[in-house]
PDB file of N, CA and C in Angstrom:
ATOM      1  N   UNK A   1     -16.525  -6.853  -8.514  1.00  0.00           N
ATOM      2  CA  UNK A   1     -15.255  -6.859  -7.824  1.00  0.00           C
ATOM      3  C   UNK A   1     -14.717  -5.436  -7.830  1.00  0.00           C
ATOM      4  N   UNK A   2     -14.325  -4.808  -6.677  1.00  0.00           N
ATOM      5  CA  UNK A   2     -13.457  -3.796  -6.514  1.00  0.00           C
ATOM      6  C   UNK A   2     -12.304  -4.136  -6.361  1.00  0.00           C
ATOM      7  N   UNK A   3     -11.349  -2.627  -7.447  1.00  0.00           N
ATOM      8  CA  UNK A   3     -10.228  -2.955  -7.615  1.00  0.00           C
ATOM      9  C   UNK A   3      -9.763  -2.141  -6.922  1.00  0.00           C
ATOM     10  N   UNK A   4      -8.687  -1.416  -6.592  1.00  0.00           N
ATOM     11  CA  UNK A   4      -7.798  -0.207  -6.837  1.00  0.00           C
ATOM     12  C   UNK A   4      -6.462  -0.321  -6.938  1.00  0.00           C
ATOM     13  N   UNK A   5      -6.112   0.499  -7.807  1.00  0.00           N
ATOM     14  CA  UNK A   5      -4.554   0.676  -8.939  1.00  0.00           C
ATOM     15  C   UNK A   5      -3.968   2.042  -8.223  1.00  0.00           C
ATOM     16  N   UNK A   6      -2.861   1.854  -8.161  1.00  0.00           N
ATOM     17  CA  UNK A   6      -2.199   3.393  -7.257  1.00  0.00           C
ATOM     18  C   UNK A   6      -2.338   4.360  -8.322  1.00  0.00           C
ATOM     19  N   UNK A   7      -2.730   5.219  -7.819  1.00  0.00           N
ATOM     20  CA  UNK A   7      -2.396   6.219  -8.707  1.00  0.00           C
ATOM     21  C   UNK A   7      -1.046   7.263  -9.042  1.00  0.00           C
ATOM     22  N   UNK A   8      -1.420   7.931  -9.744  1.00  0.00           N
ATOM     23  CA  UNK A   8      -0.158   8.312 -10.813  1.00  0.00           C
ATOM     24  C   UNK A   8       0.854   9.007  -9.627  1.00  0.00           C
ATOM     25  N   UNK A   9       0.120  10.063  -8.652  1.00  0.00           N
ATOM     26  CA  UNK A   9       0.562  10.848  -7.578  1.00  0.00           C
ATOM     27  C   UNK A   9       0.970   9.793  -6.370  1.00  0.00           C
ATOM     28  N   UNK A  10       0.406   8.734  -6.705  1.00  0.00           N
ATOM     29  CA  UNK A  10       1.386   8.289  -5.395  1.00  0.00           C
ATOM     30  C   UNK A  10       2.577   7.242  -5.926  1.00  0.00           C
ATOM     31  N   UNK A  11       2.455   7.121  -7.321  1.00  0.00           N
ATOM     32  CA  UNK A  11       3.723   6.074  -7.549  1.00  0.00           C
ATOM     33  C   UNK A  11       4.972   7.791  -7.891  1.00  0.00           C
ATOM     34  N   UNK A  12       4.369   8.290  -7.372  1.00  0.00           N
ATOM     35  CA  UNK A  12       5.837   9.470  -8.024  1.00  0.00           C
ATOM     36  C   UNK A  12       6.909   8.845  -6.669  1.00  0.00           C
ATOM     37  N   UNK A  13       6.747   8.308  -5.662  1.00  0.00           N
ATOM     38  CA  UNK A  13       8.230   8.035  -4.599  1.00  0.00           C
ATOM     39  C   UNK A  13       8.192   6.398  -5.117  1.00  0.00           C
ATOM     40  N   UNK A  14       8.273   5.724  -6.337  1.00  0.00           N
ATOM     41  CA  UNK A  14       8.487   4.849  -7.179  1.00  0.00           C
ATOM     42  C   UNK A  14       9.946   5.064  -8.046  1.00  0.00           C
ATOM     43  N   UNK A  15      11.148   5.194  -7.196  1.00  0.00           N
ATOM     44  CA  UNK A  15      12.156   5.028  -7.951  1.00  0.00           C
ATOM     45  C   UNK A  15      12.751   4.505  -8.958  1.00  0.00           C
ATOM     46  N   UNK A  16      12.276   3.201  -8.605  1.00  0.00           N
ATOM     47  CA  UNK A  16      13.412   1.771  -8.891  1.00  0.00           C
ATOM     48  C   UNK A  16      12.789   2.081 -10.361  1.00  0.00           C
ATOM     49  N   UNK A  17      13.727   1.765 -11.623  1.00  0.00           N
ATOM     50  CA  UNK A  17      13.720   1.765 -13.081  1.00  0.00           C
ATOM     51  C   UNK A  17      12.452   2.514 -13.513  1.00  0.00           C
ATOM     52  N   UNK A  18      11.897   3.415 -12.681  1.00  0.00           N
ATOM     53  CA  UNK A  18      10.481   4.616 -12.942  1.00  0.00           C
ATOM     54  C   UNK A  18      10.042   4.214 -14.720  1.00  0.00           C
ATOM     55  N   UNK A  19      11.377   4.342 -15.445  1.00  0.00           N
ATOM     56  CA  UNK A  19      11.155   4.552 -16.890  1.00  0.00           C
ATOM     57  C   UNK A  19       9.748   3.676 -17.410  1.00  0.00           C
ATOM     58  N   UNK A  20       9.753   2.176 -16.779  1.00  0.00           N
ATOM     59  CA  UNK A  20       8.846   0.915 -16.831  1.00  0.00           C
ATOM     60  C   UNK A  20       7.804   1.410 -16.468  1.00  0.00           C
ATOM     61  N   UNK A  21       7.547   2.346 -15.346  1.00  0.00           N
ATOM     62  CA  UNK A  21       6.015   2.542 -15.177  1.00  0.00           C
ATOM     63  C   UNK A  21       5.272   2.516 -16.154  1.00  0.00           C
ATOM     64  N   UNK A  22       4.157   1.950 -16.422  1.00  0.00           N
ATOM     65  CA  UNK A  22       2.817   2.198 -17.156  1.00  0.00           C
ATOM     66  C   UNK A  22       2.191   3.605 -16.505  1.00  0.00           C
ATOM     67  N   UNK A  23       1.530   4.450 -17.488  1.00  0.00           N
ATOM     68  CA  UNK A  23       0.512   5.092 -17.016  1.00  0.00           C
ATOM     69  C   UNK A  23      -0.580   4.387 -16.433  1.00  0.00           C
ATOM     70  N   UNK A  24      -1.066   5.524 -15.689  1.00  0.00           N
ATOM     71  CA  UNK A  24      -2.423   4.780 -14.599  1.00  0.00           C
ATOM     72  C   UNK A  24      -3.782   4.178 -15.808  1.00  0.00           C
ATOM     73  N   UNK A  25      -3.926   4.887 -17.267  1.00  0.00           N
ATOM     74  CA  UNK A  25      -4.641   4.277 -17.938  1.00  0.00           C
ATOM     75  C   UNK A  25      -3.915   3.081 -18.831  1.00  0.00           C
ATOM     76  N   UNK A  26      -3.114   3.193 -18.709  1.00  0.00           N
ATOM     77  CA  UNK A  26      -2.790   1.838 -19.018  1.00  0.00           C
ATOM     78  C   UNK A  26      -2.461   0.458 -18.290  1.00  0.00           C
ATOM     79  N   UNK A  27      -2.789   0.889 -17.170  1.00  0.00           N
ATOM     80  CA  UNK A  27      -2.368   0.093 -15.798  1.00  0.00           C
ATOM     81  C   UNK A  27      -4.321  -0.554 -16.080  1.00  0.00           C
ATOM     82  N   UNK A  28      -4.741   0.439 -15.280  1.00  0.00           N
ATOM     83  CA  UNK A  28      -6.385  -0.324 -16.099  1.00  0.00           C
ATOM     84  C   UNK A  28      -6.753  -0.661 -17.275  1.00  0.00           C
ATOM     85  N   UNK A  29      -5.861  -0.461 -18.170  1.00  0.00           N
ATOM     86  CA  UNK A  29      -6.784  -1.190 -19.669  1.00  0.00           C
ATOM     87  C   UNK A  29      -6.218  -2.731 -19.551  1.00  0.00           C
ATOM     88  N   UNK A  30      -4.904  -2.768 -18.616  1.00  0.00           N
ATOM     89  CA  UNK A  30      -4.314  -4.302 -18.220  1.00  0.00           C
ATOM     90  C   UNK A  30      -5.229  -5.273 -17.547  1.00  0.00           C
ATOM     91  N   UNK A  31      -5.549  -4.566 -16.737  1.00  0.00           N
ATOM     92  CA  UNK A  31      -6.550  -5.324 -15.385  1.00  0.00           C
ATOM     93  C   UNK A  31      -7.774  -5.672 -16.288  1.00  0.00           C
ATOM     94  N   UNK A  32      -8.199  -4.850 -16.859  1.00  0.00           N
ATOM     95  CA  UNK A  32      -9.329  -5.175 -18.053  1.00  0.00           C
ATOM     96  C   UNK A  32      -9.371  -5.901 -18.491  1.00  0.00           C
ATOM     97  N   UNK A  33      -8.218  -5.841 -19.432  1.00  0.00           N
ATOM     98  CA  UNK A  33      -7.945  -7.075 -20.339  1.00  0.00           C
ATOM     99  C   UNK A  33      -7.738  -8.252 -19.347  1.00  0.00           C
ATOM    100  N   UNK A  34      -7.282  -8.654 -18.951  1.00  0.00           N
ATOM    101  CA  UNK A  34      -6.739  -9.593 -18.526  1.00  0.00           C
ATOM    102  C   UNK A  34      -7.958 -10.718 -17.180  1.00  0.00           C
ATOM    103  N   UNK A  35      -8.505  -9.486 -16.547  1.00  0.00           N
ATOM    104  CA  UNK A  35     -10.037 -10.029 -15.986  1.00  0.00           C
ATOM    105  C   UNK A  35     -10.895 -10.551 -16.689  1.00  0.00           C
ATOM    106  N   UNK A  36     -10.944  -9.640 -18.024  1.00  0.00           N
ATOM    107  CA  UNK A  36     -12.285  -9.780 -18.954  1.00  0.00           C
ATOM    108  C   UNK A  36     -12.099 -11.281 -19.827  1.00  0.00           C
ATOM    109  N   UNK A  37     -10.758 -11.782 -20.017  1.00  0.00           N
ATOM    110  CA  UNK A  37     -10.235 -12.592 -20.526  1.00  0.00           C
ATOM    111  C   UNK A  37     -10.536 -13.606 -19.552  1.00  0.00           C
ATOM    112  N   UNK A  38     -10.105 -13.618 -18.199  1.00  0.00           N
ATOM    113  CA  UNK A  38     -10.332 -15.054 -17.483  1.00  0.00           C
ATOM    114  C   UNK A  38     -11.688 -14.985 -16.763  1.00  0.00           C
ATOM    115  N   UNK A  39     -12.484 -14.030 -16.566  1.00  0.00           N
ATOM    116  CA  UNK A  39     -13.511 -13.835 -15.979  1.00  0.00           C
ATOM    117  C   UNK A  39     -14.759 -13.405 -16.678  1.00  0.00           C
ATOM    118  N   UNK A  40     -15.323 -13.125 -18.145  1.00  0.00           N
ATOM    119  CA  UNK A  40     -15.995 -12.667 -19.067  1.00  0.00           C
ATOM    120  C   UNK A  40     -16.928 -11.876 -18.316  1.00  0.00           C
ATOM    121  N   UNK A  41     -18.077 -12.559 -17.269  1.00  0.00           N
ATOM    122  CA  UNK A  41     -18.743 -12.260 -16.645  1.00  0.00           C
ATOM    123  C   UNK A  41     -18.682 -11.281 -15.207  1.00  0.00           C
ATOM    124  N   UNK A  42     -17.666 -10.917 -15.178  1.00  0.00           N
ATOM    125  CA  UNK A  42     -17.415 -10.318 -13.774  1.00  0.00           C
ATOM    126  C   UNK A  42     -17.578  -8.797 -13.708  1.00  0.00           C
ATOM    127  N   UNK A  43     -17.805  -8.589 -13.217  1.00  0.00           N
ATOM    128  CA  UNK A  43     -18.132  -6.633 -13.208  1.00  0.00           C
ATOM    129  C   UNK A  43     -16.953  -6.179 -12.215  1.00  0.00           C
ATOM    130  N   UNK A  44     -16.186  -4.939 -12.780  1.00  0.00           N
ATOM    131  CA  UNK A  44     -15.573  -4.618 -12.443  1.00  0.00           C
ATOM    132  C   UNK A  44     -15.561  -3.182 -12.016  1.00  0.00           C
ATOM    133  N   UNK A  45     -15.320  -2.567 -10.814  1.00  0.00           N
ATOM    134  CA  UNK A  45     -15.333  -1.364 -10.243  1.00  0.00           C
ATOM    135  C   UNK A  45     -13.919  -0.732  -9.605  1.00  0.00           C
ATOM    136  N   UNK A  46     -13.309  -0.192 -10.393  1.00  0.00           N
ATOM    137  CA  UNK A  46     -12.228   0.078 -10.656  1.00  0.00           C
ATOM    138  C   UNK A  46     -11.926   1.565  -9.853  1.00  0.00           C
ATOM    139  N   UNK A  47     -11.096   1.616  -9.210  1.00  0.00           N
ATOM    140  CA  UNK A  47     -10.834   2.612  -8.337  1.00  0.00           C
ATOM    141  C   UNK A  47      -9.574   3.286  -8.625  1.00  0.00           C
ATOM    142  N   UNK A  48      -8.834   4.564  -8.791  1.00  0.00           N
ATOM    143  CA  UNK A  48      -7.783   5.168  -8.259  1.00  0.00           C
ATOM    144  C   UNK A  48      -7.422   5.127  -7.035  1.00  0.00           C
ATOM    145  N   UNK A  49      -6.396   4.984  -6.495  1.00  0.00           N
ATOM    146  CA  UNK A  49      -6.003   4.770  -4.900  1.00  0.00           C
ATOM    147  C   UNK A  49      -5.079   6.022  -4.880  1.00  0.00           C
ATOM    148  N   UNK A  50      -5.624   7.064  -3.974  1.00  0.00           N
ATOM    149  CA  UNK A  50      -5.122   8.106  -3.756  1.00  0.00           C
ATOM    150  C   UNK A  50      -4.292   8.021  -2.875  1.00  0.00           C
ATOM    151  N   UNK A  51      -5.074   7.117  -1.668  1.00  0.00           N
ATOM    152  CA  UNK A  51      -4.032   6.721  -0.518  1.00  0.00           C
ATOM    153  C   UNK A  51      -4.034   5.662  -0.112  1.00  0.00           C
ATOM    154  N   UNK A  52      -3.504   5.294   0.766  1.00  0.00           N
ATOM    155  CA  UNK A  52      -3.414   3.588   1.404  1.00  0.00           C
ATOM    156  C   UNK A  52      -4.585   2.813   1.321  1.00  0.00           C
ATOM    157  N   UNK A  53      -5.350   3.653   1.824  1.00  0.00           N
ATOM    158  CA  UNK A  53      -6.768   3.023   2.280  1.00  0.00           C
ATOM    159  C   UNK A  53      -7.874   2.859   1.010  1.00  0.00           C
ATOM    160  N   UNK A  54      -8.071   3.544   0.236  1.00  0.00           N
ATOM    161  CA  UNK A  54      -8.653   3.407  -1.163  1.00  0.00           C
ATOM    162  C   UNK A  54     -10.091   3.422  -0.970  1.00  0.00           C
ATOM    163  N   UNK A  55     -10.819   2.945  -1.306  1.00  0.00           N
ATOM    164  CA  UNK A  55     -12.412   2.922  -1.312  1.00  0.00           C
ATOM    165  C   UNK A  55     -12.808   1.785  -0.019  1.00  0.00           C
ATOM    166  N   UNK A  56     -11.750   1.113   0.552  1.00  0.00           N
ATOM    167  CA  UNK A  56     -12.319   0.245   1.527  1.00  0.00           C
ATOM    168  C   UNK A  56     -12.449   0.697   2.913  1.00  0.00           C
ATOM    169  N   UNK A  57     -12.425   1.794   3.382  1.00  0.00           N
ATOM    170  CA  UNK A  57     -12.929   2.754   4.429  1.00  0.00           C
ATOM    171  C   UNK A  57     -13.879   3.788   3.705  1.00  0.00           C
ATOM    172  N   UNK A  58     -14.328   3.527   3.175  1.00  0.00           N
ATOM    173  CA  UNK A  58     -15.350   4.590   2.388  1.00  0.00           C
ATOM    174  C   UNK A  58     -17.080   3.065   2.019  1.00  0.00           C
ATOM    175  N   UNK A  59     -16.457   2.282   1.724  1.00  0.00           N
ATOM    176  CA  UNK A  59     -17.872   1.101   0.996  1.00  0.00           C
ATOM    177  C   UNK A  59     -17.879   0.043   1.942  1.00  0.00           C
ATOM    178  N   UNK A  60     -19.340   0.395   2.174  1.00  0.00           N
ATOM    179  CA  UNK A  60     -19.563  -0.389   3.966  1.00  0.00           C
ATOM    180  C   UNK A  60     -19.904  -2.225   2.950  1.00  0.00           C
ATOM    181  N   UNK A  61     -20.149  -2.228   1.878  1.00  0.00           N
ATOM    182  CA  UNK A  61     -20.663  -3.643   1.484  1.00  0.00           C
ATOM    183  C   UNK A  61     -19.149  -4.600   0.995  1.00  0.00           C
ATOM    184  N   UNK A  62     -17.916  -4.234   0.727  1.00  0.00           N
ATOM    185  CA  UNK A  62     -16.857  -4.684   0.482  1.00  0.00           C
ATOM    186  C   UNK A  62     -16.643  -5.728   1.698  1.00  0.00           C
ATOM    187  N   UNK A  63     -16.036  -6.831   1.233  1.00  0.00           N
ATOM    188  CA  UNK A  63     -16.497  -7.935   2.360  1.00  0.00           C
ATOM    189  C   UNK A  63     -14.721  -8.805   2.297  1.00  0.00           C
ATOM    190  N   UNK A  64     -14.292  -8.564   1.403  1.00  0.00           N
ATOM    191  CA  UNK A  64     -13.049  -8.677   1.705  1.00  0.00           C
ATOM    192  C   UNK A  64     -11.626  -7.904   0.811  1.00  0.00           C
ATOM    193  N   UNK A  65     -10.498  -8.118   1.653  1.00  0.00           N
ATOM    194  CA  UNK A  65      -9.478  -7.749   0.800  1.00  0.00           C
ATOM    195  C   UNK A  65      -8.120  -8.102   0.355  1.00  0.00           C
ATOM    196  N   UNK A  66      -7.907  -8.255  -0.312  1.00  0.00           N
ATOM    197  CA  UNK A  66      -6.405  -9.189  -0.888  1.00  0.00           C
ATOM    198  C   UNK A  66      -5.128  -8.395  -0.551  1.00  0.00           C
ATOM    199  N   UNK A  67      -3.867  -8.802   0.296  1.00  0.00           N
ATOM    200  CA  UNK A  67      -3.062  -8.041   0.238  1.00  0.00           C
ATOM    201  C   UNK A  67      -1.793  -9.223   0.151  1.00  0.00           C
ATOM    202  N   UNK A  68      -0.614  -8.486   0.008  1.00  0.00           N
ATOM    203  CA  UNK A  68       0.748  -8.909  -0.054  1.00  0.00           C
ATOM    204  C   UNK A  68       1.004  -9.208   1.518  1.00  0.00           C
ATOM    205  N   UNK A  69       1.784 -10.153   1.690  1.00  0.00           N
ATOM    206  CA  UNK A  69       2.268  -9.868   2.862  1.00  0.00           C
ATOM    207  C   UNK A  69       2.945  -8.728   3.460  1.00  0.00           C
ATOM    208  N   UNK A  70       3.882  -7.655   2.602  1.00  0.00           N
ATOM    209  CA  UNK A  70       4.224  -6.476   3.027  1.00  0.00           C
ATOM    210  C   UNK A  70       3.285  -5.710   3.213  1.00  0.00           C
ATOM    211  N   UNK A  71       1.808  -5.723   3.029  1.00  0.00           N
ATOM    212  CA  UNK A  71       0.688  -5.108   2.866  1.00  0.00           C
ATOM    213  C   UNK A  71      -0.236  -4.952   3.568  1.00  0.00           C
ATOM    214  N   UNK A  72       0.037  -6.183   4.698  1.00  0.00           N
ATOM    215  CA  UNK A  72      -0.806  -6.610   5.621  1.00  0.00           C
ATOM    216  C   UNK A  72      -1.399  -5.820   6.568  1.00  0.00           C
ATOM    217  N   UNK A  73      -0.059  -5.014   7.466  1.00  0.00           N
ATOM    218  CA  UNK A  73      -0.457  -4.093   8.072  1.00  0.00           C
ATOM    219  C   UNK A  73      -1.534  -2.912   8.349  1.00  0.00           C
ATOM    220  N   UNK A  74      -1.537  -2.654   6.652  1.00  0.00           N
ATOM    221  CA  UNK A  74      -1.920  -1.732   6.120  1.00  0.00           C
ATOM    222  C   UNK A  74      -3.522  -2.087   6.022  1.00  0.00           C
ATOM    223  N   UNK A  75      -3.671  -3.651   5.655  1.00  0.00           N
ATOM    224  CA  UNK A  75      -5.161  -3.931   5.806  1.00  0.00           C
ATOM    225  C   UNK A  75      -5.792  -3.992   7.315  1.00  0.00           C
ATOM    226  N   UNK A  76      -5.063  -4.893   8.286  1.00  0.00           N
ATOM    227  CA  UNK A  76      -5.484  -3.841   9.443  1.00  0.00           C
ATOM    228  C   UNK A  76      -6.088  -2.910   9.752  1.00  0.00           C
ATOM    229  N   UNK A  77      -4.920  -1.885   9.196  1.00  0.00           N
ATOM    230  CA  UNK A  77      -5.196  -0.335   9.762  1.00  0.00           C
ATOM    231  C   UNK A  77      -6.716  -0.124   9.073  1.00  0.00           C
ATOM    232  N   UNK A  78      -6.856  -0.782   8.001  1.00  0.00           N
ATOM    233  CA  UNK A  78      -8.408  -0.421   7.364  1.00  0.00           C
ATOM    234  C   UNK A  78      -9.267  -0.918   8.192  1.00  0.00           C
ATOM    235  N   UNK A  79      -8.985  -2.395   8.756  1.00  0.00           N
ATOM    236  CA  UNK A  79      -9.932  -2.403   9.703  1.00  0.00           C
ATOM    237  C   UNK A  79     -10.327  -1.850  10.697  1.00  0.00           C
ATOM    238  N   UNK A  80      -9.174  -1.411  11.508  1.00  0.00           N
ATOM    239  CA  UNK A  80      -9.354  -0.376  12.536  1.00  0.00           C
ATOM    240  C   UNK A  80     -10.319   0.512  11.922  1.00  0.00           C
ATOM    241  N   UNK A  81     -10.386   1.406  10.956  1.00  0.00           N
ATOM    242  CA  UNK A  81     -10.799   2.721  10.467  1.00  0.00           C
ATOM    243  C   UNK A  81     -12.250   2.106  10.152  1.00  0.00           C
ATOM    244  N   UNK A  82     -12.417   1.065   9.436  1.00  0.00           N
ATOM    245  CA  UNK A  82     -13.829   0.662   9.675  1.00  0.00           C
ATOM    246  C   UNK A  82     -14.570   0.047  10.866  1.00  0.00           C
ATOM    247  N   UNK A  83     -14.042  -0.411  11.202  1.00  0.00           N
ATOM    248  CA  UNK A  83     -14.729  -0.402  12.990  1.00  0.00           C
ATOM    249  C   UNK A  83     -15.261   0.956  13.133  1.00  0.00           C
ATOM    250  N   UNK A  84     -13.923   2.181  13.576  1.00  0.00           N
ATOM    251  CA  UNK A  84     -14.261   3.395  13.962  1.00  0.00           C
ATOM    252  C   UNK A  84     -15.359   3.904  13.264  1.00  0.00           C
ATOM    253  N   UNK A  85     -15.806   3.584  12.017  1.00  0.00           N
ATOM    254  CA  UNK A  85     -16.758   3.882  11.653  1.00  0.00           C
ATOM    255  C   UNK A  85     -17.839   3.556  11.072  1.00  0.00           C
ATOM    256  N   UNK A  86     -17.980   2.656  12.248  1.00  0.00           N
ATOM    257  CA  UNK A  86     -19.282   1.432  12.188  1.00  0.00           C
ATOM    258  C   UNK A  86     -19.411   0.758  11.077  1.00  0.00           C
ATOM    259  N   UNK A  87     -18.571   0.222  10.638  1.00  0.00           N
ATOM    260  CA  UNK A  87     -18.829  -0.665   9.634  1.00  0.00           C
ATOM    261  C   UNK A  87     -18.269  -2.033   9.869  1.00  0.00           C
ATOM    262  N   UNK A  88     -18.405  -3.085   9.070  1.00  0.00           N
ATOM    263  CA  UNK A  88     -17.667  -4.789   9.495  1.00  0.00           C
ATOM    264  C   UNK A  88     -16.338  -4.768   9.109  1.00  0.00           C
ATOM    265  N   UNK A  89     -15.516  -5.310   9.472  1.00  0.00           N
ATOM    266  CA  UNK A  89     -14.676  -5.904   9.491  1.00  0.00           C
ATOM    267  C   UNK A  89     -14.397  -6.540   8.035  1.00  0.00           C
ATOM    268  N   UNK A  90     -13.088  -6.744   6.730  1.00  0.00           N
ATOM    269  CA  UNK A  90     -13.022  -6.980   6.100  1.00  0.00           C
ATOM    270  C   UNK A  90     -12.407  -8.524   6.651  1.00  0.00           C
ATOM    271  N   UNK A  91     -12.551  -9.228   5.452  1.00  0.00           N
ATOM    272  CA  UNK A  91     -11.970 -10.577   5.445  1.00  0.00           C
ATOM    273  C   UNK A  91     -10.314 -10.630   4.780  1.00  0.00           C
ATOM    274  N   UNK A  92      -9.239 -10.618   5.066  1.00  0.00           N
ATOM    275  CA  UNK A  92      -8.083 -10.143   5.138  1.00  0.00           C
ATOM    276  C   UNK A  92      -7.307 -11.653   4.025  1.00  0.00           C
ATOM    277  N   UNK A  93      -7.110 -11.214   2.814  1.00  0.00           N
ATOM    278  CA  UNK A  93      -6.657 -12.548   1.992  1.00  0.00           C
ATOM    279  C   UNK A  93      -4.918 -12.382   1.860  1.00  0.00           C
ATOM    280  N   UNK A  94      -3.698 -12.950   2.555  1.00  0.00           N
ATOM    281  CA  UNK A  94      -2.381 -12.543   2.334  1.00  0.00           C
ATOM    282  C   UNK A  94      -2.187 -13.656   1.126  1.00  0.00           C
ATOM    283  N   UNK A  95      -1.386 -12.927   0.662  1.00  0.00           N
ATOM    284  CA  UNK A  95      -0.982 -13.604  -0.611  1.00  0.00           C
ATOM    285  C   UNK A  95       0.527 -13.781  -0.176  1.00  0.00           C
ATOM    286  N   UNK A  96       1.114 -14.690   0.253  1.00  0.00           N
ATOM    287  CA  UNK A  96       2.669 -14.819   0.824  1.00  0.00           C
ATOM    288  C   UNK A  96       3.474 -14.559  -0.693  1.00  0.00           C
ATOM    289  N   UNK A  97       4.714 -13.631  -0.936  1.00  0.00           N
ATOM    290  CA  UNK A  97       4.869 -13.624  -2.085  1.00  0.00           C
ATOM    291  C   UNK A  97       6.507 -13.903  -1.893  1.00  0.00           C
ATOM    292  N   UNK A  98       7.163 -14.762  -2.717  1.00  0.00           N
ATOM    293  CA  UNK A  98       7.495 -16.032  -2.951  1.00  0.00           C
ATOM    294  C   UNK A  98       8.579 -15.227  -4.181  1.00  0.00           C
ATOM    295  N   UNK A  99      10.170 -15.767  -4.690  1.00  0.00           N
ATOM    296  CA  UNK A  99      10.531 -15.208  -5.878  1.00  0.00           C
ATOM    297  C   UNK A  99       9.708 -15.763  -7.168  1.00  0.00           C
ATOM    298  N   UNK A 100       8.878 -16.960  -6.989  1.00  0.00           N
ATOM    299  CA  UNK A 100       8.350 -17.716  -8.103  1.00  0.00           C
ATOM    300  C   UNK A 100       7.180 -16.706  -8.259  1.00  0.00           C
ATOM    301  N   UNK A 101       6.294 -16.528  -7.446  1.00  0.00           N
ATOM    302  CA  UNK A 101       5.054 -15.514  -7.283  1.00  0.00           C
ATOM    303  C   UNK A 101       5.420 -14.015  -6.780  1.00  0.00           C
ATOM    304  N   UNK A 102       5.911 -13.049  -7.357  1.00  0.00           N
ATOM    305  CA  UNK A 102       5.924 -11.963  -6.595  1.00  0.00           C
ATOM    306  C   UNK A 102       5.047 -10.863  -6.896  1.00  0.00           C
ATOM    307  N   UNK A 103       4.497  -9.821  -6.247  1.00  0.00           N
ATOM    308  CA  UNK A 103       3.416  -8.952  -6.815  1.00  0.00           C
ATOM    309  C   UNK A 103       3.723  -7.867  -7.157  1.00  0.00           C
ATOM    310  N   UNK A 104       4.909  -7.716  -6.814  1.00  0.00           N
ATOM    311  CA  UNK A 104       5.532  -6.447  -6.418  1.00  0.00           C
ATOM    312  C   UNK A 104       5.824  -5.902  -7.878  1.00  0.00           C
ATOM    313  N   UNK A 105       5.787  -4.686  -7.929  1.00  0.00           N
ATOM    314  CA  UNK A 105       5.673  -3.969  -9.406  1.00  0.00           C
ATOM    315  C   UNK A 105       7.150  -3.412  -9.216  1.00  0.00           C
ATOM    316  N   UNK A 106       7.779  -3.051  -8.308  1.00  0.00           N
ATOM    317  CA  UNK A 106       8.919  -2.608  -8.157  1.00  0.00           C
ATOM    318  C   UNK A 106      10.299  -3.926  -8.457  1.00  0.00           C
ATOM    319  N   UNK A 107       9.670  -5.463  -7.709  1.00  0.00           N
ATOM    320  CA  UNK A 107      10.451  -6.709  -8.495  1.00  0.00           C
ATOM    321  C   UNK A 107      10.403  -6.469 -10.143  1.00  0.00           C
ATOM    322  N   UNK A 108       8.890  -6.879 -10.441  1.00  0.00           N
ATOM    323  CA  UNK A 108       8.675  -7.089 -11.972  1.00  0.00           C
ATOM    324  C   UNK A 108       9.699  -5.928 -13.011  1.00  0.00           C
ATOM    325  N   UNK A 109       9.713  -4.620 -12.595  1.00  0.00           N
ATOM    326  CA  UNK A 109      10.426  -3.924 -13.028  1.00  0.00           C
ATOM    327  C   UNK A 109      11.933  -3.692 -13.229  1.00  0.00           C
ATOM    328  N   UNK A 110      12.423  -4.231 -12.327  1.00  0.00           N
ATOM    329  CA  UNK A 110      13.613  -4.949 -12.080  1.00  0.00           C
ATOM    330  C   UNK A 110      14.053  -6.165 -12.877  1.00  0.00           C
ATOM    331  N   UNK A 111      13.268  -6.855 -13.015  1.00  0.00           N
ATOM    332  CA  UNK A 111      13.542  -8.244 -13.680  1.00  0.00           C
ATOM    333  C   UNK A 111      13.404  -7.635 -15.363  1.00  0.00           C
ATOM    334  N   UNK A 112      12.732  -6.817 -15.428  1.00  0.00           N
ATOM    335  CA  UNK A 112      12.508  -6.440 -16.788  1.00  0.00           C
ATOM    336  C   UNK A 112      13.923  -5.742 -17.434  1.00  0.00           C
ATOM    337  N   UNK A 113      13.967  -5.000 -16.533  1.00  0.00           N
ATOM    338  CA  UNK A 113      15.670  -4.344 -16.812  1.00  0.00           C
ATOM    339  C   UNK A 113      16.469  -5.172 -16.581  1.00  0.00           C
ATOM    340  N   UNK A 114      16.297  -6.165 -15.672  1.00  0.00           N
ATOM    341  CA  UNK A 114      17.990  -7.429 -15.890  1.00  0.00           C
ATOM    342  C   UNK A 114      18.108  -7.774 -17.061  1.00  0.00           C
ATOM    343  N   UNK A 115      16.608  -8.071 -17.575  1.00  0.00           N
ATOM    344  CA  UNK A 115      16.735  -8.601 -19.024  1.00  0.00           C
ATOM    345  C   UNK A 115      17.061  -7.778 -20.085  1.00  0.00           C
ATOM    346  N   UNK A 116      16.720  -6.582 -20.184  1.00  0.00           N
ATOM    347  CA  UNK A 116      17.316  -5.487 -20.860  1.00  0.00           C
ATOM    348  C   UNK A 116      18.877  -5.153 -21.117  1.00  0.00           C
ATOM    349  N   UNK A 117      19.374  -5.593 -20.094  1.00  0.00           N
ATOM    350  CA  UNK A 117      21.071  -5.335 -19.767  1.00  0.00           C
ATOM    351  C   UNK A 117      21.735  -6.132 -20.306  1.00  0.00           C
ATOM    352  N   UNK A 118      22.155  -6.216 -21.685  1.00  0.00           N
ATOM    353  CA  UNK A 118      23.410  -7.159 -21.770  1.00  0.00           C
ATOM    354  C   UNK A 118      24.615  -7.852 -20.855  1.00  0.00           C
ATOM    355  N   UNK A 119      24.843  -8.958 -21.144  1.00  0.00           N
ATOM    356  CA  UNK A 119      26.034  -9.451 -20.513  1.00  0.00           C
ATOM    357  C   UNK A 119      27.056  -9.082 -20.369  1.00  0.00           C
TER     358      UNK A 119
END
């Protein structure tokens, strides 16, 4: 399974409660843990995401990709860019995100500081 985790240079326009960020190695020792825990067997290929597009306009065998619904677009545009450069078409997974389910690291961070804040 390919991953990719933003990296450190692009969460710098990451305002909201910044303080919460994890470092980028600790952002992967999470995904680690937490794969290796429900998945024992799974191999993992772990990427920095420099930019939008990440390793999935670059790896012609990647066959699909998971996004947020705010995200969607953005998988698109990968497809476009792999077309342009002869490669297939990814299989496009939206994850509709929901206040019960949200993915968003900028929510989670938020909720972390509500709880932080006294009454």
């Amino acid at each position: 399974m390919t991953i990719g985790i933003t990296s450190q240079q692009l969460l710098r326009g990451k305002k909201l409660h910044e303080h919460l960020l994890f470092d980028f190695d600790t952002r992967v020792g999470h995904v680690r843990s937490y794969l290796g825990n429900m998945f024992p067997s799974l191999k993992l290929d772990i990427h920095s995401l420099e930019d939008a597009c990440g390793p999935a306009i670059t790896k012609p065998q990647l066959q699909a990709i998971v996004v947020s619904s705010e995200t969607l677009a953005g998988a698109l545009k990968i497809n476009e860019i792999r077309k342009e450069r002869g490669m297939s078409s990814l299989a496009i997974v939206v994850v509709e995100r929901r206040d019960a389910v949200i993915l968003s690291s900028s929510f989670i961070r938020q909720q972390l500081h509500d709880r932080s804040v006294p009454n």
